[in-house]
Protein backbone atom coordinates (compact mmCIF):
# COMPACT_ATOMS: atom_id res chain seq x y z
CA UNK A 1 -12.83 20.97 2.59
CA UNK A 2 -14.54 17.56 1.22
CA UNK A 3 -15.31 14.51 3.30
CA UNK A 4 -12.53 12.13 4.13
CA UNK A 5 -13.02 8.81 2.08
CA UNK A 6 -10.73 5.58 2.30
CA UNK A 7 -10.32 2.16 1.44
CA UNK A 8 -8.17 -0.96 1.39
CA UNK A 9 -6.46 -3.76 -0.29
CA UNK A 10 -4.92 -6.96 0.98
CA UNK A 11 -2.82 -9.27 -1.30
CA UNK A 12 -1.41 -12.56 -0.51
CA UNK A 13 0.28 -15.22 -2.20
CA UNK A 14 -0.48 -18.16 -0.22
CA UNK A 15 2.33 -21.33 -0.18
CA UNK A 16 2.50 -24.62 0.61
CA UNK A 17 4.83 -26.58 1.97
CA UNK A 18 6.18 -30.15 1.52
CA UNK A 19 8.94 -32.67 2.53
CA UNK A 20 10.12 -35.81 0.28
CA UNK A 21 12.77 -37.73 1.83
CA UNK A 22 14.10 -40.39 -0.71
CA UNK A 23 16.97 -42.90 0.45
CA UNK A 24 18.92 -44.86 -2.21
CA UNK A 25 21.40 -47.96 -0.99
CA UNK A 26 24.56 -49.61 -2.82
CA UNK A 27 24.54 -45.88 -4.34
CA UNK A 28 28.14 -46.84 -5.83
CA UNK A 29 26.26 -49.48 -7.80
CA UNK A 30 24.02 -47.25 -10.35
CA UNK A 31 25.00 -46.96 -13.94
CA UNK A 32 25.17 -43.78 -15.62
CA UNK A 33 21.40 -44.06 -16.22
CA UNK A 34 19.29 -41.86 -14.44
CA UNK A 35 16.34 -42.84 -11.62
CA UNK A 36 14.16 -41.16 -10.63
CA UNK A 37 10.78 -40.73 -7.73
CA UNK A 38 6.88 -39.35 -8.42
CA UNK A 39 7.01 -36.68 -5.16
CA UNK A 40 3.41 -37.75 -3.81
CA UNK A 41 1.52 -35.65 -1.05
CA UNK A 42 -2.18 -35.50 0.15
CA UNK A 43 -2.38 -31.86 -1.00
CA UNK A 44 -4.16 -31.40 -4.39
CA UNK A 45 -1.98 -28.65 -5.00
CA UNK A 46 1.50 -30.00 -4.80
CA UNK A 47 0.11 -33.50 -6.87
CA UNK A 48 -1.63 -31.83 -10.00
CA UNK A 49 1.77 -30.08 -10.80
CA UNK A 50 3.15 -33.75 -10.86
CA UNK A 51 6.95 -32.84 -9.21
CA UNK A 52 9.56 -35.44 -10.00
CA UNK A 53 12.88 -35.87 -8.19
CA UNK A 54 15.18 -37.26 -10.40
CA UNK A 55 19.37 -38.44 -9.80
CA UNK A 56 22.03 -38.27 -12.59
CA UNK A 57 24.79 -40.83 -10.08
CA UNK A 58 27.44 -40.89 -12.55
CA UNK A 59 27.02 -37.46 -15.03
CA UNK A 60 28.70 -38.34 -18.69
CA UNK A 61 28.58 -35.50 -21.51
CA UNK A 62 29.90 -34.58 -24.50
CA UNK A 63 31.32 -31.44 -22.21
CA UNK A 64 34.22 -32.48 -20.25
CA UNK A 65 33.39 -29.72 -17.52
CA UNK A 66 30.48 -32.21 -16.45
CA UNK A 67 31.86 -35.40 -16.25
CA UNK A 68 32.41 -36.64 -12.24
CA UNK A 69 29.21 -34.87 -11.45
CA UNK A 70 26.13 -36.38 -9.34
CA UNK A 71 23.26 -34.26 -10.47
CA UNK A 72 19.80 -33.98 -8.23
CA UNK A 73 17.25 -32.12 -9.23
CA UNK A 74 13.54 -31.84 -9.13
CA UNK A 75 11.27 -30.73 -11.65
CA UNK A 76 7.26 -30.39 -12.79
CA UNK A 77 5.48 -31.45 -15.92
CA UNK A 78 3.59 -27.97 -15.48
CA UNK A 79 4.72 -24.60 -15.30
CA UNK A 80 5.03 -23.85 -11.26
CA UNK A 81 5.98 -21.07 -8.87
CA UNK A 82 8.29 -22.78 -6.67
CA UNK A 83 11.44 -22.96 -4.37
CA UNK A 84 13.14 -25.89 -3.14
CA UNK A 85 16.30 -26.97 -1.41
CA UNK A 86 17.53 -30.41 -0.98
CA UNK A 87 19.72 -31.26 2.22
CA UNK A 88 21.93 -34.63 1.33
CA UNK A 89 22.78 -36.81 4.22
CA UNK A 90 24.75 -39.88 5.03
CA UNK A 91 24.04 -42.73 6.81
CA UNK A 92 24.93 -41.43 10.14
CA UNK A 93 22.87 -38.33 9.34
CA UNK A 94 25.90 -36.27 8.08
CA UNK A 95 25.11 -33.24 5.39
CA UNK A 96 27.02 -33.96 2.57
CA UNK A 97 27.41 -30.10 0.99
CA UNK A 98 25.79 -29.25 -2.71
CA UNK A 99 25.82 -26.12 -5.10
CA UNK A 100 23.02 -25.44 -7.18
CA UNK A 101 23.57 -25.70 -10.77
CA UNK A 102 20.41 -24.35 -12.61
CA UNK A 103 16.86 -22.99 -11.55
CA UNK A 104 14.31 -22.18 -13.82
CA UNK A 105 10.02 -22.49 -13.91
CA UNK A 106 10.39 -25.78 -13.84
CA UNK A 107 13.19 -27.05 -12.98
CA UNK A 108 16.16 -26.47 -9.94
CA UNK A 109 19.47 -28.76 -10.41
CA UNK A 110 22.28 -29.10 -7.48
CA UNK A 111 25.08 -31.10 -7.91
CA UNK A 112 28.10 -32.79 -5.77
CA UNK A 113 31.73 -34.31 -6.87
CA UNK A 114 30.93 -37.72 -7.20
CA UNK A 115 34.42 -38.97 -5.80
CA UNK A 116 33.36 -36.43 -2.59
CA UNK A 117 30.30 -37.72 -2.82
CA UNK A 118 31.21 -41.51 -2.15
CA UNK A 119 33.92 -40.93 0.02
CA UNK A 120 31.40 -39.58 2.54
CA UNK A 121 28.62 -42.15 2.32
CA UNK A 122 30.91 -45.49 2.78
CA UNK A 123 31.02 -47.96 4.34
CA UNK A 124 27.09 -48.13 4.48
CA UNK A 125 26.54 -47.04 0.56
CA UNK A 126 23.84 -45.34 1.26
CA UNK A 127 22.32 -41.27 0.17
CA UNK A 128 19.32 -39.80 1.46
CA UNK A 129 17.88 -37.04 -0.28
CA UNK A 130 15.69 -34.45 1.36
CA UNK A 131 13.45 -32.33 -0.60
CA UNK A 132 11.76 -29.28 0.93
CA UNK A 133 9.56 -28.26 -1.66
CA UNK A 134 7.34 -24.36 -1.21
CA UNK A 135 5.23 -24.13 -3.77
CA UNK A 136 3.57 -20.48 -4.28
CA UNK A 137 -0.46 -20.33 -5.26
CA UNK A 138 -2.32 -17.79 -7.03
CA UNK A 139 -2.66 -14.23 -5.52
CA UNK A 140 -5.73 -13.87 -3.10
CA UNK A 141 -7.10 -10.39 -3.34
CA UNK A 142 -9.33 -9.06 -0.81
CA UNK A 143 -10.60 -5.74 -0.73
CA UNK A 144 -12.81 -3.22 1.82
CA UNK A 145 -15.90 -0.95 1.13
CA UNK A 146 -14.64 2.75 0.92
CA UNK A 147 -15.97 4.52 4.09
CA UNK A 148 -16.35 8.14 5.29
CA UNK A 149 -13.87 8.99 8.10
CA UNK A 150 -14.61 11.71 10.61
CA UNK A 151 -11.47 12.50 11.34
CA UNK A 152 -10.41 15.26 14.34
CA UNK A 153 -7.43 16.08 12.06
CA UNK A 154 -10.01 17.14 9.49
CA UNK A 155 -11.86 19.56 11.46
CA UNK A 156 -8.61 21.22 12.53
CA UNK A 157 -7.71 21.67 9.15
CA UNK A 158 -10.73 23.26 8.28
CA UNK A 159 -10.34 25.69 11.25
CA UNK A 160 -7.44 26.12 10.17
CA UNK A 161 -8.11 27.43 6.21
CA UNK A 162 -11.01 29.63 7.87
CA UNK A 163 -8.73 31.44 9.99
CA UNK A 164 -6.45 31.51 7.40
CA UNK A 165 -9.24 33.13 5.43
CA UNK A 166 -9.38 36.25 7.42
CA UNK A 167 -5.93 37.16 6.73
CA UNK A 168 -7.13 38.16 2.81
CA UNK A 169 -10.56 39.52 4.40
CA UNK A 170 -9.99 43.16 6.52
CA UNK A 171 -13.61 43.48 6.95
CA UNK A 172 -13.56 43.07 10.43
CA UNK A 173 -9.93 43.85 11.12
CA UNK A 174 -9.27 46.31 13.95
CA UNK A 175 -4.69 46.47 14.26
CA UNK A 176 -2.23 47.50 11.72
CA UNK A 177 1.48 45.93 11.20
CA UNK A 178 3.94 47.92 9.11
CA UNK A 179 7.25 47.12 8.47
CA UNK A 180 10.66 48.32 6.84
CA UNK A 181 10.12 51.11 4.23
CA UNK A 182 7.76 51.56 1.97
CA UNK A 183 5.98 48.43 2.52
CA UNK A 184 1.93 47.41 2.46
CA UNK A 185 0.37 47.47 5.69
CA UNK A 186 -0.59 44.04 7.17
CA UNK A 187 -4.73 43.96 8.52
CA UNK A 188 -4.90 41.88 11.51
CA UNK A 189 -7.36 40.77 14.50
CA UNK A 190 -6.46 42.19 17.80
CA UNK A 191 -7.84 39.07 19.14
CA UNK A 192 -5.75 36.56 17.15
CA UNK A 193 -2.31 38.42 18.21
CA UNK A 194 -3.33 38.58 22.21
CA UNK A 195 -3.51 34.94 22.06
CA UNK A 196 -0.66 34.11 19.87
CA UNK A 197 2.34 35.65 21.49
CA UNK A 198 3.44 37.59 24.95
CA UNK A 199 5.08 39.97 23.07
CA UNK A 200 1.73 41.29 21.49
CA UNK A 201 -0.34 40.97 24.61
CA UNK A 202 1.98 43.75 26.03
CA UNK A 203 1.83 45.97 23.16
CA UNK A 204 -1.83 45.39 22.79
CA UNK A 205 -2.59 46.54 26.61
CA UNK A 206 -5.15 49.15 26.97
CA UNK A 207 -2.48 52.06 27.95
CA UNK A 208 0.02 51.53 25.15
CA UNK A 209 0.30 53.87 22.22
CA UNK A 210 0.16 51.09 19.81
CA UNK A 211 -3.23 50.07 21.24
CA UNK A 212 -4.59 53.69 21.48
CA UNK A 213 -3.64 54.01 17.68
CA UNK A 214 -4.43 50.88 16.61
CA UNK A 215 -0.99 50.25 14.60
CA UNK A 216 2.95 49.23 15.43
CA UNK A 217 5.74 50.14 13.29
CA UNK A 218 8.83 47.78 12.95
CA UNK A 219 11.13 49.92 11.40
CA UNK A 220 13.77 46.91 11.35
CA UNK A 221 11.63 43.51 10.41
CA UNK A 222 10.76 43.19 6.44
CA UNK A 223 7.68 42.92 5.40
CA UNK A 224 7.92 39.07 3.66
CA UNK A 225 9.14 37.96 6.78
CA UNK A 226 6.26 39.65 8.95
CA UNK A 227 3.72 37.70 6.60
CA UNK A 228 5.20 34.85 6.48
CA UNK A 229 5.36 35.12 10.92
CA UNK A 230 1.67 36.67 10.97
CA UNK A 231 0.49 33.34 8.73
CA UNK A 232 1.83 30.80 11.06
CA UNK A 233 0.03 33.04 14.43
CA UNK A 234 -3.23 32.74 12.47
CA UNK A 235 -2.89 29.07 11.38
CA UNK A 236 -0.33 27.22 12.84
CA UNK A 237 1.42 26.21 9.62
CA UNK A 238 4.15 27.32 7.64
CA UNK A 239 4.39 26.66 4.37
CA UNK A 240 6.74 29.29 3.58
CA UNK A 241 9.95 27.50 5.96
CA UNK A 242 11.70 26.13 3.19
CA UNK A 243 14.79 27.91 2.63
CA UNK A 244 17.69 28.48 5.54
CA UNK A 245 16.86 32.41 4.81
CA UNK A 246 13.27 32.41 5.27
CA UNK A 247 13.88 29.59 8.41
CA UNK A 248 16.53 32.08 10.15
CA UNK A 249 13.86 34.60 10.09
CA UNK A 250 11.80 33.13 11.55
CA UNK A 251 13.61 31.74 14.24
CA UNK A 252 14.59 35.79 15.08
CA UNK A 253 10.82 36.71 14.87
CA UNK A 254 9.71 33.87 17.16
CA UNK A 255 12.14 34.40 19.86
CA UNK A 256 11.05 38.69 19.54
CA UNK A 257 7.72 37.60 19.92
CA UNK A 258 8.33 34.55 22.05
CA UNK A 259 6.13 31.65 19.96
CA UNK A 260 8.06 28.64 20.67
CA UNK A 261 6.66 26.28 18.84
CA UNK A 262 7.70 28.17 15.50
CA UNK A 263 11.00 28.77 16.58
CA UNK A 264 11.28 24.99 16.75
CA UNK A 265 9.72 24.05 13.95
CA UNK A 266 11.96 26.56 11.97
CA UNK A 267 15.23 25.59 13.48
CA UNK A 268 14.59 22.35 12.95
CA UNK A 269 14.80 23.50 9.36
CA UNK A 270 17.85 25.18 9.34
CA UNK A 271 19.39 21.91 11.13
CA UNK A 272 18.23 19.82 8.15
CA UNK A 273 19.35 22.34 5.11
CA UNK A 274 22.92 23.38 6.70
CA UNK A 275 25.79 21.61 6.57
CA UNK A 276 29.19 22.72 8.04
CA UNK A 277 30.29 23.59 4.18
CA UNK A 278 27.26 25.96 3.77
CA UNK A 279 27.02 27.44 6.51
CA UNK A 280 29.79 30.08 5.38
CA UNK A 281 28.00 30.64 2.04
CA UNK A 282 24.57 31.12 3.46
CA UNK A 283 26.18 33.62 5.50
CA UNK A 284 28.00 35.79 2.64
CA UNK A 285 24.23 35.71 0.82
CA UNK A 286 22.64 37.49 4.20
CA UNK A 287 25.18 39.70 4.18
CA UNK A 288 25.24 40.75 0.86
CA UNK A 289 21.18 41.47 0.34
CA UNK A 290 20.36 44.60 -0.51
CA UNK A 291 19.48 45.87 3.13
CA UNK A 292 21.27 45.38 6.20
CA UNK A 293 18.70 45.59 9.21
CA UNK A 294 19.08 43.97 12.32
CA UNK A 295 17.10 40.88 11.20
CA UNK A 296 19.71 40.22 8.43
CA UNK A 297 22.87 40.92 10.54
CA UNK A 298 20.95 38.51 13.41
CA UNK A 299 19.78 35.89 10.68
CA UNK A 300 23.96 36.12 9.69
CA UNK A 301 25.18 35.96 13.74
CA UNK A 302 22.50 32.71 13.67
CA UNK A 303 23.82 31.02 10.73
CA UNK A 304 27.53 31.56 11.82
């Protein structure tokens, strides 16, 4: 296995922030014409965009719809990432509410019933508009020299593939596994079993006839499912728990040979591929295979 490399990245789009208040008295009193303010601030940033807040008092189109309308809006000579809202008050500090009527790059419009409008601000005749303006800079990218990580996880994994390893290597093999029929016999360390499971330890004790001969038969476990059991004792992974069928089995073979932690990693398989309506189905496939040992009919008794 290589070395472990990495490296990072950190993006942000920095803002600023500002606040125009702009109060207009005898409101009532402007013409259709609009007026409007230069929005000045002490940061370069918000100034060289040049933002404008401009009011339309007394709106008069061509279109009907817009007539009655007091527009407020602010804008920018230059093209500009930016939000604002504008919070319209009274004299006595009252919000007077607004709905926004158009946003684009460089311009955002909200407007209010003019009548509504008026009504709210007498007797004093007087508006004040406040502008909270966030304007949104250019991304800052910043970036870290790749590095070399010794990792712990790495070196387990690495253990891990050369243990793995011996299960394709019988050089040095000293037990035999053989399963239901006519199947391949399965090379394995003595060593590796003792200190996987209980179960093995007892059949691996000096005065057994499995030890003596070096070999167990199990007449009633199939041979995928022994590999796919006999991968996880060497490693500690399994790859192969994908399916309900292959999960069941495993749950059967740890609890035989009494490895825990694989019967919980495989029944916390079977809990995340069964639901209630497929529970019955994955039980008519066990029970229809080919072979009926008493891993299928358990793997069926589990499912149900």
């Amino acid at each position: 296995m290589g070395l472990h490399t990495e490296s990072s990245a950190f993006t942000e789009i920095k803002s600023v922030k500002h606040t125009h208040a702009w109060t207009v008295r005898n409101f009532s009193h402007y013409g259709g014409r609009h007026i409007e303010t230069l929005v000045r601030s002490s940061n370069v940033d918000i100034m060289k965009r040049r933002f404008q807040m401009l009011i339309n008092p007394r709106a008069t189109t061509l279109c009907m719809e817009y007539n009655g309308l007091c527009y407020f809006a602010v804008s920018t000579e230059f093209p500009a990432n930016f939000k604002a809202t504008f919070t319209i008050l009274n004299h006595a500090g009252e919000e007077i509410p607004n709905t926004m009527f158009e946003c684009d790059n460089q311009s955002i419009w909200v407007y209010v019933e003019r009548e509504e409008l008026l009504q709210h601000i007498q007797p004093h005749d007087e508006v004040k508009i406040v502008l909270n303006l966030t304007v949104f800079l250019k991304p800052l990218m910043q970036f870290s020299p790749s590095r070399i990580v010794a990792s712990e996880q790495t070196g387990l994994d690495t253990l891990s593939k050369n243990v793995e390893d011996l299960l394709t290597d019988d050089k040095f093999t000293d037990f035999t596994i053989r399963c239901r029929g006519d199947s391949p016999p399965i090379k394995c360390h003595r060593f590796i079993l003792w200190s996987r499971s209980p179960e093995f330890k007892k059949i691996l004790a000096d005065d057994t006839e499995e030890s003596k001969r070096g070999e167990v038969v199990y007449g009633d476990i199939e041979y995928e499912d022994m590999k796919h059991f006999i991968h996880y004792i060497y490693t500690g992974k399994a790859p192969h728990i994908k399916s309900v069928n292959v999960a069941v089995g495993m749950v059967q073979l740890a609890e035989r040979f009494d490895v825990p932690d694989l019967k919980a990693l495989a029944e916390g398989t079977v809990q995340k591929c069964l639901s209630m309506k497929d529970q019955r189905s994955n039980v008519r496939n066990c029970q229809n295979r080919q072979y009926s040992g008493p891993t299928t009919r358990a793997r069926a008794k589990y499912v149900g």
